[in-house]
Protein backbone atom coordinates (compact mmCIF):
# COMPACT_ATOMS: atom_id res chain seq x y z
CA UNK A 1 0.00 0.00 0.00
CA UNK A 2 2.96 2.77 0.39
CA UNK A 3 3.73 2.99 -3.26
CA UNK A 4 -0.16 3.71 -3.63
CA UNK A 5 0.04 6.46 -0.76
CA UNK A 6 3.43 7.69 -2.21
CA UNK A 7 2.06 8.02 -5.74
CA UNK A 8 -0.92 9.85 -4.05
CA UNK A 9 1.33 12.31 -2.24
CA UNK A 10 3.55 12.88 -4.96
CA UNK A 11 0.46 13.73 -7.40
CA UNK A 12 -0.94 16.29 -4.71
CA UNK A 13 2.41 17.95 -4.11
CA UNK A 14 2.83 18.85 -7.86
CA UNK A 15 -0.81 20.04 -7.54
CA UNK A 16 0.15 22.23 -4.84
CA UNK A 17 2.76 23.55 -6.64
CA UNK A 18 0.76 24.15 -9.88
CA UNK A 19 -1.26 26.03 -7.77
CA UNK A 20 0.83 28.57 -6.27
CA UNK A 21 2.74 28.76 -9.47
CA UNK A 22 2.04 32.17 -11.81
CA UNK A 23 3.55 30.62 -15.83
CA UNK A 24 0.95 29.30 -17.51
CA UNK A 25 3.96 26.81 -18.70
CA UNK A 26 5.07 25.98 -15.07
CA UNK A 27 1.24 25.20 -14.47
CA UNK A 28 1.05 22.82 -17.37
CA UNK A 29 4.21 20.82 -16.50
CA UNK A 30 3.07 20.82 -12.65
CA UNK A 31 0.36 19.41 -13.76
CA UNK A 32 2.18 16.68 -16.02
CA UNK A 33 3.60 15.66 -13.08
CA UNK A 34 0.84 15.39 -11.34
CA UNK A 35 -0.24 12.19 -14.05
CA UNK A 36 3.00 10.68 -13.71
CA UNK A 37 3.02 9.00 -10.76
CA UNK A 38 -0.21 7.49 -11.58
CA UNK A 39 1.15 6.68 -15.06
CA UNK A 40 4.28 4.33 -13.97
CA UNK A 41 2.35 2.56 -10.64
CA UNK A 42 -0.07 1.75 -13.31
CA UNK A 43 2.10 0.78 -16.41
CA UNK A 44 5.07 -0.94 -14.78
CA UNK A 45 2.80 -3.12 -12.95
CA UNK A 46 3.06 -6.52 -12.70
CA UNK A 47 0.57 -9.56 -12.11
CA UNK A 48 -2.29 -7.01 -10.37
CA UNK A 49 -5.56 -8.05 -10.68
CA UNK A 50 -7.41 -11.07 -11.69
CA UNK A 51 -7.51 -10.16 -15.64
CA UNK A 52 -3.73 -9.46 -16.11
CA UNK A 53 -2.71 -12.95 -16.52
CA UNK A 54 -5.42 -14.98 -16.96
CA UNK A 55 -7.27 -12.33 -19.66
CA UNK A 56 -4.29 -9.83 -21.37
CA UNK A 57 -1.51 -11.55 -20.88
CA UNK A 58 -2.87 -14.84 -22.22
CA UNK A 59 -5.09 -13.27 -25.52
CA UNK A 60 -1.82 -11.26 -26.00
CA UNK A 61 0.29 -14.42 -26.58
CA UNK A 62 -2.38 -15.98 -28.32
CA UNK A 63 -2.73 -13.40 -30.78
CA UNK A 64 1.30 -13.64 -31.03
CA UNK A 65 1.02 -16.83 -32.23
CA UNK A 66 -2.09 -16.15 -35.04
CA UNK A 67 -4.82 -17.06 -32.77
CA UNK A 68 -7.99 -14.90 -33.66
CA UNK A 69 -9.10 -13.96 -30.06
CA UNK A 70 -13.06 -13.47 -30.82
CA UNK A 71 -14.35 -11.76 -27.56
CA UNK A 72 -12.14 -8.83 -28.24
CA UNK A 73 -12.55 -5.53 -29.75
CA UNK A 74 -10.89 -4.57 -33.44
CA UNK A 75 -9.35 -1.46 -32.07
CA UNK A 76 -8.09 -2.86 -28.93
CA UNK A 77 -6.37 -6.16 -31.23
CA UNK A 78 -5.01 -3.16 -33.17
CA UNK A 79 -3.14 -1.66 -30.50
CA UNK A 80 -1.99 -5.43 -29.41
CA UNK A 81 -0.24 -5.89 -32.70
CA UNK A 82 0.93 -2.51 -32.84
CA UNK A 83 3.20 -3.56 -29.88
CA UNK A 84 4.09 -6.89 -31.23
CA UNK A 85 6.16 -4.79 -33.90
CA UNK A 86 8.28 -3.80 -31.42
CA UNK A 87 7.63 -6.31 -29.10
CA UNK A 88 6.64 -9.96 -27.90
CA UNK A 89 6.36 -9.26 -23.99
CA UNK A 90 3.42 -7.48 -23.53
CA UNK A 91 4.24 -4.88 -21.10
CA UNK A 92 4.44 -2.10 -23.69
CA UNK A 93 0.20 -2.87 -23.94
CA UNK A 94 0.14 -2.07 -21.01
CA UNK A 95 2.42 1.11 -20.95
CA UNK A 96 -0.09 1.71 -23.79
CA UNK A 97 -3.51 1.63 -22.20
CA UNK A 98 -1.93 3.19 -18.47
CA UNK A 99 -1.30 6.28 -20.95
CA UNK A 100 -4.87 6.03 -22.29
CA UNK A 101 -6.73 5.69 -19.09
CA UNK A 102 -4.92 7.92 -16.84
CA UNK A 103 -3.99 10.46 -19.28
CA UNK A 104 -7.23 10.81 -20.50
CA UNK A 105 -9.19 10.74 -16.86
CA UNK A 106 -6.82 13.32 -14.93
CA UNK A 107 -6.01 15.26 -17.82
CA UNK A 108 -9.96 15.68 -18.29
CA UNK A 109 -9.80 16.34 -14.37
CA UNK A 110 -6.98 18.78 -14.40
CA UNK A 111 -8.99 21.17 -17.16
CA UNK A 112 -12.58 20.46 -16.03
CA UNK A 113 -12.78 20.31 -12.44
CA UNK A 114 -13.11 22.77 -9.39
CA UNK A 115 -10.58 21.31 -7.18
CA UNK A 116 -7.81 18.97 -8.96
CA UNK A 117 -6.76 17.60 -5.59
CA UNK A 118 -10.12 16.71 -4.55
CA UNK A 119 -10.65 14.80 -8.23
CA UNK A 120 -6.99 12.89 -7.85
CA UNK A 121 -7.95 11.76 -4.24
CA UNK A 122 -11.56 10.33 -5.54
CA UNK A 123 -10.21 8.97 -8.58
CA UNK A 124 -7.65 6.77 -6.03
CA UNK A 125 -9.60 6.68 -2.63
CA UNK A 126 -12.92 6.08 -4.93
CA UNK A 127 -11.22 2.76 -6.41
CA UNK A 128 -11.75 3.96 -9.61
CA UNK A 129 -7.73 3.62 -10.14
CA UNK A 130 -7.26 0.04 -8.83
CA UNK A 131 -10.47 -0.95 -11.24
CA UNK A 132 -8.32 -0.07 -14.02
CA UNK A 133 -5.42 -2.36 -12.84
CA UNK A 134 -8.20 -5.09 -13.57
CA UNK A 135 -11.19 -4.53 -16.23
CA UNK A 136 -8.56 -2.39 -18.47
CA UNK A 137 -10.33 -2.34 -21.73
CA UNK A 138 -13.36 -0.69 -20.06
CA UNK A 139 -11.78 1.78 -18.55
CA UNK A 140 -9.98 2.61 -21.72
CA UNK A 141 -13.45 3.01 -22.89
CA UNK A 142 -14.74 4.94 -19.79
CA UNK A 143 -11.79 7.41 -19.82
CA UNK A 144 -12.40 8.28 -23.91
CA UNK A 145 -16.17 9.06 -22.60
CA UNK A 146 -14.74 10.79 -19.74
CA UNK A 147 -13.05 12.99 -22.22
CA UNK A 148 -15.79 13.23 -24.09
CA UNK A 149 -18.66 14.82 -22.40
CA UNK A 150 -17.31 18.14 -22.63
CA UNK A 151 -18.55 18.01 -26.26
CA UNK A 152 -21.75 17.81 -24.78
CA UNK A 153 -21.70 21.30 -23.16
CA UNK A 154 -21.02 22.95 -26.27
CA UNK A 155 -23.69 23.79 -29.42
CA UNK A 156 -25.64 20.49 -30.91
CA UNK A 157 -22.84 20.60 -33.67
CA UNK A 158 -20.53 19.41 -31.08
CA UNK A 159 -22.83 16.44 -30.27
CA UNK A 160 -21.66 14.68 -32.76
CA UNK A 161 -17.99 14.92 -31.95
CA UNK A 162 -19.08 12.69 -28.42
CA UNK A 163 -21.05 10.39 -30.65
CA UNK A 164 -17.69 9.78 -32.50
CA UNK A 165 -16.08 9.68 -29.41
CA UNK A 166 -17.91 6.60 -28.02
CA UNK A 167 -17.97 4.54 -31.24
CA UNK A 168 -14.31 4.91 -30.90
CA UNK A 169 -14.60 4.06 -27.56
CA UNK A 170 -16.95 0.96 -28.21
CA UNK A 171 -14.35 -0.42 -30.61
CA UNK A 172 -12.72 -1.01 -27.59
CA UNK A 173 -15.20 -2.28 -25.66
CA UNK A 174 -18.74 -3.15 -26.84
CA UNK A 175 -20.61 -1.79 -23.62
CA UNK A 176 -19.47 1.69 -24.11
CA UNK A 177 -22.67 2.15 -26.55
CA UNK A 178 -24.89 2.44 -23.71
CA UNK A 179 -22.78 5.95 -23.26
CA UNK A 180 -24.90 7.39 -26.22
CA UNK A 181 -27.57 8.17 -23.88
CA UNK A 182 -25.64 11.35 -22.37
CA UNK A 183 -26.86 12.56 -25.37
CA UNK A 184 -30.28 12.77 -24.24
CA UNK A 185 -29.44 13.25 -20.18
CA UNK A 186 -28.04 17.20 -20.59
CA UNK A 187 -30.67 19.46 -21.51
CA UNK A 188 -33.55 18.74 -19.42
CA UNK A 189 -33.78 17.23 -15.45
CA UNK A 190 -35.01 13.99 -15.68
CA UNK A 191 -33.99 12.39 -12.30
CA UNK A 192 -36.14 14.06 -9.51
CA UNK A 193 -36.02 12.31 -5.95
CA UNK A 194 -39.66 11.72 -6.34
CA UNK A 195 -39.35 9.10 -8.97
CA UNK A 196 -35.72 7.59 -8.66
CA UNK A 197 -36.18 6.55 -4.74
CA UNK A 198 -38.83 4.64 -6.04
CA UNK A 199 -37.45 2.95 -8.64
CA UNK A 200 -34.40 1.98 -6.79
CA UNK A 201 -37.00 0.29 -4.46
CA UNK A 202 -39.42 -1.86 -7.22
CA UNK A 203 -35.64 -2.69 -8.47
CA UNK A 204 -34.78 -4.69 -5.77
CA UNK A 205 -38.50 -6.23 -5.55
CA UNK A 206 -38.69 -7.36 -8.76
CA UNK A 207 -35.07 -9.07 -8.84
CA UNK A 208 -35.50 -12.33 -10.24
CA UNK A 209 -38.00 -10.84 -13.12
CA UNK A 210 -35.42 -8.04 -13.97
CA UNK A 211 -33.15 -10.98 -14.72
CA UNK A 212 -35.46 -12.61 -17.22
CA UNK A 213 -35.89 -9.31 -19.12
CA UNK A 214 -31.59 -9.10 -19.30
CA UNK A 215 -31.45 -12.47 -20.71
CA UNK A 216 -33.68 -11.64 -23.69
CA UNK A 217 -30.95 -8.74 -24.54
CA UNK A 218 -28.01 -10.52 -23.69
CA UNK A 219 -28.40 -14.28 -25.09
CA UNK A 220 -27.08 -13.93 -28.51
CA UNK A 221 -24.25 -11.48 -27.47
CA UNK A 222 -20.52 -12.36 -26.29
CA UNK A 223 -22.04 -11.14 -22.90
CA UNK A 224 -24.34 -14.50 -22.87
CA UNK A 225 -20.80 -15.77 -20.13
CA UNK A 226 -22.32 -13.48 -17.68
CA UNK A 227 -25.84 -15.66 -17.69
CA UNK A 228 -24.62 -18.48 -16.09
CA UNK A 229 -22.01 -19.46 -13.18
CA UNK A 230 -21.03 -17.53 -10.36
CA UNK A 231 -20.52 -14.12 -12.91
CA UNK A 232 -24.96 -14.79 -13.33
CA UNK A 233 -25.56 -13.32 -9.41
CA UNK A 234 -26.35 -10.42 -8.31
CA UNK A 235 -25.03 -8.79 -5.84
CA UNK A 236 -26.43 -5.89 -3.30
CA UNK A 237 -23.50 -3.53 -2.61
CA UNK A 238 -24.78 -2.20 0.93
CA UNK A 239 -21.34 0.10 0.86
CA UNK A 240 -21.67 1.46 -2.76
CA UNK A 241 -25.48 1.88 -2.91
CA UNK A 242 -25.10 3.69 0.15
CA UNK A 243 -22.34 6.13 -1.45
CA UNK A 244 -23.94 6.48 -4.85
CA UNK A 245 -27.14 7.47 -2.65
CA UNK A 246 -25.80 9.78 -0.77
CA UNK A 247 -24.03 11.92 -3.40
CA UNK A 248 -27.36 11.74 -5.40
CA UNK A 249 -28.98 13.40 -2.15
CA UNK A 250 -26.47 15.43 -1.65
CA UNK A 251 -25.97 16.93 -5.53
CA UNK A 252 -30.08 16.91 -5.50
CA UNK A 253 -30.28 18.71 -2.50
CA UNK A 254 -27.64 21.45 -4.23
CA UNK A 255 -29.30 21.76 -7.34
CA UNK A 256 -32.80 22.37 -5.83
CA UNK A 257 -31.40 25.30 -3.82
CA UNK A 258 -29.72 26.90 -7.30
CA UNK A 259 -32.80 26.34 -9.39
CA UNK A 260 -34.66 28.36 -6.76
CA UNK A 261 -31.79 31.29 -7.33
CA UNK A 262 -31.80 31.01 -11.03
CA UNK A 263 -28.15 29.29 -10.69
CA UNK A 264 -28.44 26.63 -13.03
CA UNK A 265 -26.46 25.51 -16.28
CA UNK A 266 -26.05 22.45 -18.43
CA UNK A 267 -23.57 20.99 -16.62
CA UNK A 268 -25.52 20.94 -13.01
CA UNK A 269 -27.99 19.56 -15.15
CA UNK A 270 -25.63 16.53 -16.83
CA UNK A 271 -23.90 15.68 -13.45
CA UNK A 272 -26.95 15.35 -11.96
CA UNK A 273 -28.57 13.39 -14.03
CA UNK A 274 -25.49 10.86 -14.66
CA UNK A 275 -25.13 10.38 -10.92
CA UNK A 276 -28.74 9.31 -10.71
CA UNK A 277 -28.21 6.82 -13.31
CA UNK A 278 -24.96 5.51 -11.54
CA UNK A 279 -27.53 4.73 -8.36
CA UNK A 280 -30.22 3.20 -10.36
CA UNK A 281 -27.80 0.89 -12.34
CA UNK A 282 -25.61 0.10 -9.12
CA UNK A 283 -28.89 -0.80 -7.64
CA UNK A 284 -29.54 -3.13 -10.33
CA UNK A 285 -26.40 -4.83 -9.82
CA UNK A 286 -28.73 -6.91 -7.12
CA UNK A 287 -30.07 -8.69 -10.04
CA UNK A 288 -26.74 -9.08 -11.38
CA UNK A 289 -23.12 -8.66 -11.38
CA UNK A 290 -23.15 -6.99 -15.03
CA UNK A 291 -24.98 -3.70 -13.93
CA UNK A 292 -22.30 -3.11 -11.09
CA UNK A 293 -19.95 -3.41 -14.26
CA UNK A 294 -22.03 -0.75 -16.08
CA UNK A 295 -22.68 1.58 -13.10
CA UNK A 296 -19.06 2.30 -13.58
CA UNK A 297 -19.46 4.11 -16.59
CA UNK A 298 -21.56 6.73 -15.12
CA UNK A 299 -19.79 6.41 -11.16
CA UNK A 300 -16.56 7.59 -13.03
CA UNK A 301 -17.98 10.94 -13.20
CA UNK A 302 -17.60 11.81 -9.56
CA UNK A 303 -13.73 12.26 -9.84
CA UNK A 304 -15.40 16.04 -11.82
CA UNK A 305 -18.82 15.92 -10.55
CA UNK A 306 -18.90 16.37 -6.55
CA UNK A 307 -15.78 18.74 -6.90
CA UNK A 308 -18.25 20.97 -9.46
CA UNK A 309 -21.68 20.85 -7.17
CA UNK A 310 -19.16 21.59 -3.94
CA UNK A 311 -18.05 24.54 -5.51
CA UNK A 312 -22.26 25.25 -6.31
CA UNK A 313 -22.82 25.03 -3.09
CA UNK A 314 -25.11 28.08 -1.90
CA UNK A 315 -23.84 28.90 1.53
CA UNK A 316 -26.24 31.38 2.51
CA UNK A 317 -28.78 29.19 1.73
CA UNK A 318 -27.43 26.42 3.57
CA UNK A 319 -27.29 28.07 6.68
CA UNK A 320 -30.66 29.35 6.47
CA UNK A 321 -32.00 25.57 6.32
CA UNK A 322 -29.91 24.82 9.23
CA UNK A 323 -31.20 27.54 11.67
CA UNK A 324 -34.30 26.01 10.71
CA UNK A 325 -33.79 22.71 11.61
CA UNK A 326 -31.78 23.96 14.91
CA UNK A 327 -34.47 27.11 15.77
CA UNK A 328 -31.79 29.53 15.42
CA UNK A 329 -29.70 27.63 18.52
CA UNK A 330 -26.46 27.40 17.47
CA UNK A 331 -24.31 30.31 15.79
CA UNK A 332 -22.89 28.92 12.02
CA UNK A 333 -20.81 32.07 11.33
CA UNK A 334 -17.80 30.11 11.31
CA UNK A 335 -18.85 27.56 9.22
CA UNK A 336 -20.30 29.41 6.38
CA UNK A 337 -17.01 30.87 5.96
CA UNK A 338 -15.89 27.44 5.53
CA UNK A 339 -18.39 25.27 4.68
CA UNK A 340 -17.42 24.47 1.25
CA UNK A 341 -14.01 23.31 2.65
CA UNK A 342 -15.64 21.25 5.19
CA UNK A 343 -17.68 19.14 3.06
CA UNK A 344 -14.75 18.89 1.03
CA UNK A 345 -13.23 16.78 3.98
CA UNK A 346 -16.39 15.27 4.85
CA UNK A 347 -16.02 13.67 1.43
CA UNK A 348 -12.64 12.65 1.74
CA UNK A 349 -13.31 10.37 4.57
CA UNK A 350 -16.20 9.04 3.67
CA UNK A 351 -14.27 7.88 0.39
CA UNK A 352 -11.51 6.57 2.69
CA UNK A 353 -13.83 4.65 4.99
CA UNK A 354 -14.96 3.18 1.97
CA UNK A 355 -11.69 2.47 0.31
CA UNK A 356 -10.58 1.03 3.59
CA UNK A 357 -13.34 -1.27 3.61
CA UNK A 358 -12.99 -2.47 -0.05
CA UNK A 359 -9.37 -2.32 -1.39
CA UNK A 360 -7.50 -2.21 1.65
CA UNK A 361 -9.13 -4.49 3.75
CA UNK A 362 -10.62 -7.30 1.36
CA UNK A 363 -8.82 -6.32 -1.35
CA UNK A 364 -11.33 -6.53 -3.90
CA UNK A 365 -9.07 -6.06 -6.48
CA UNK A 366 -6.75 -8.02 -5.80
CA UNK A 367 -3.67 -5.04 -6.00
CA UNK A 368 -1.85 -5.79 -2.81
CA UNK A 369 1.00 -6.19 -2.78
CA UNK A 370 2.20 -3.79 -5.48
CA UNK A 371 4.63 -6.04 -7.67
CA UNK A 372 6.52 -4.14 -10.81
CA UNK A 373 8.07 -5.66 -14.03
CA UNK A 374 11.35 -4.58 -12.73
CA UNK A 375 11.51 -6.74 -9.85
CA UNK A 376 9.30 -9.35 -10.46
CA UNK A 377 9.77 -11.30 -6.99
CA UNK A 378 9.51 -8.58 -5.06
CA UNK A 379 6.80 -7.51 -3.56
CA UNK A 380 5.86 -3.99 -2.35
CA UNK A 381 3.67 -3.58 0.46
């Protein structure tokens, strides 16, 4: 776990420094830096995670040797053979896609969010990172959408750079289609408390016939594996429903007091409605193991999303539902002058309890101990 902590603190102290630093030049390398440690834990890894051996290392060789490997993307066996020409150990595929995914989901952080040091510790602390030590190809796919969005808050002419974005990014990996939907999810509010609560409820009711109406979709597709065996179960994430619930609440809660003040633009709008999407689909994960898969497509979006809605957050109007709930008993002068900074923390530690529960303590991963190409047979704890 200390090279994870180290790579952590090393990406925050560059952040520091990009922030009190005045070149626009100085900023942009600070912030380079910033990736970098991510970059090398991730692509000098070695043996981390269930799929590295078993799934990449094994389809690379095979497709070494002339073996069509038929449950993989076209663009993804393109960038396989594009390191064979150089060379037959695979660990330049995964230099490769480390570049892709990281480069492409802080670099999208370091331009688009609120607080940079906020996004780097939930892209770490909310497992995000360690996910993509395992299910790489999606997150290759999840970091081009990541990109992406942006497109989305422009004029409709933009739109169809994003559609571009996630054919490229389904050429990578075939579930990345469902991403088209963003499309649809930023000019109008379509997630109100009133209806999604209940939904997440009839979900879990209706389990067994939610599965029937999957299996009609997913029979005749290379995701027909995931209907039978131990992959076929659902499972009911008690921790993660939990967090994906309360940031709902909590971004709700924030946009309801900004609509009130007129305060609202397409991007409160796109967060909001993505993070209700990542509850409903990580609530279907009870019915099966796939939708916890597919929630992460939309969960992803939290590295940008909380740092944007707790810089939205309307202070004044915060503290004026609190004297109500306390009948004006306490004082909150101090914190509305930091509010802002203390949810900030709040969020932190929720994210570590979390983290601690998951990666550190069951290592769900399976990314402890940190072992490196370099030294094979040694590992890092």
């Amino acid at each position: 776990m200390i090279v994870y902590i180290l790579m952590l603190v090393l990406s925050i102290l560059f952040l520091i420094l990009e922030k009190k630093a005045k070149k626009r030049w100085i900023k942009i390398l600070c912030c380079i830096m910033a990736v970098m440690p991510f970059f090398v834990v991730s692509a000098f890894r070695y043996d981390l995670g269930t799929d590295y051996t078993r799934r990449y290392v094994f389809d690379y060789n095979r497709t070494l040797q002339g073996v069509d490997v038929p449950n993989l993307e076209i663009l993804f066996k393109g960038i396989m053979k594009f390191c064979m020409i150089f060379t037959e150990e695979p660990y330049l595929m995964f230099a490769i896609t480390s570049a892709i995914i990281v480069g492409f989901i802080l670099g999208t952080s370091f331009t688009k969010s609120q607080d940079k040091i906020l996004s780097v510790c939930i892209f770490l602390l909310g497992g995000f990172f360690f996910d993509s030590l395992n299910i790489m190809r999606q997150y290759m796919a999840m970091s081009l959408i990541f990109f992406g969005y942006q497109f989305l808050l422009k004029s409709k002419r933009w739109y169809l750079a994003y559609i571009a974005i996630v054919i490229i990014a389904t050429l990578i990996h075939s579930s990345a289609i469902i991403m088209l939907i963003l499309v649809l999810l930023n000019k109008k509010m379509l997630v109100s408390w009133k209806w999604v609560l209940p939904v997440c409820v009839i979900i879990v009711l209706l389990n067994e016939n939610l599965m029937n109406i999957l299996e009609f979709f997913v029979q005749n597709t290379r995701f027909s594996v995931y209907l039978t065996g131990k992959l076929a179960q659902g499972e009911f994430s008690y921790l993660f429903v939990a967090e994906n619930l309360i940031i709902y609440l909590m971004m709700m809660y924030i946009y309801s007091k900004n609509k009130k003040l007129d305060n609202i633009q397409t991007q409160d709008i796109l967060f909001l409605n993505i993070q209700a999407l990542a509850l409903i689909v990580m609530v279907l994960g009870s019915t099966h193991m796939l939708f916890i898969r597919t929630a992460l497509y939309f969960s992803i979006f939290q590295v940008i999303s909380l740092p944007y809605y707790i810089s939205k957050i309307p202070v004044k109007e915060v503290i004026k539902d609190l004297k109500k709930i306390t009948r004006n008993k306490f004082k909150f002068s101090k914190l509305e002058k930091y509010m802002k900074q203390v949810v900030t923390l709040v969020v932190i530690l929720c994210f570590v309890f979390a983290f601690t529960r998951t990666n550190i303590l069951v290592n769900t991963n399976e990314v402890l101990p940190y072992k490196t190409i370099i030294n094979k047979d040694i590992e890092i704890k």
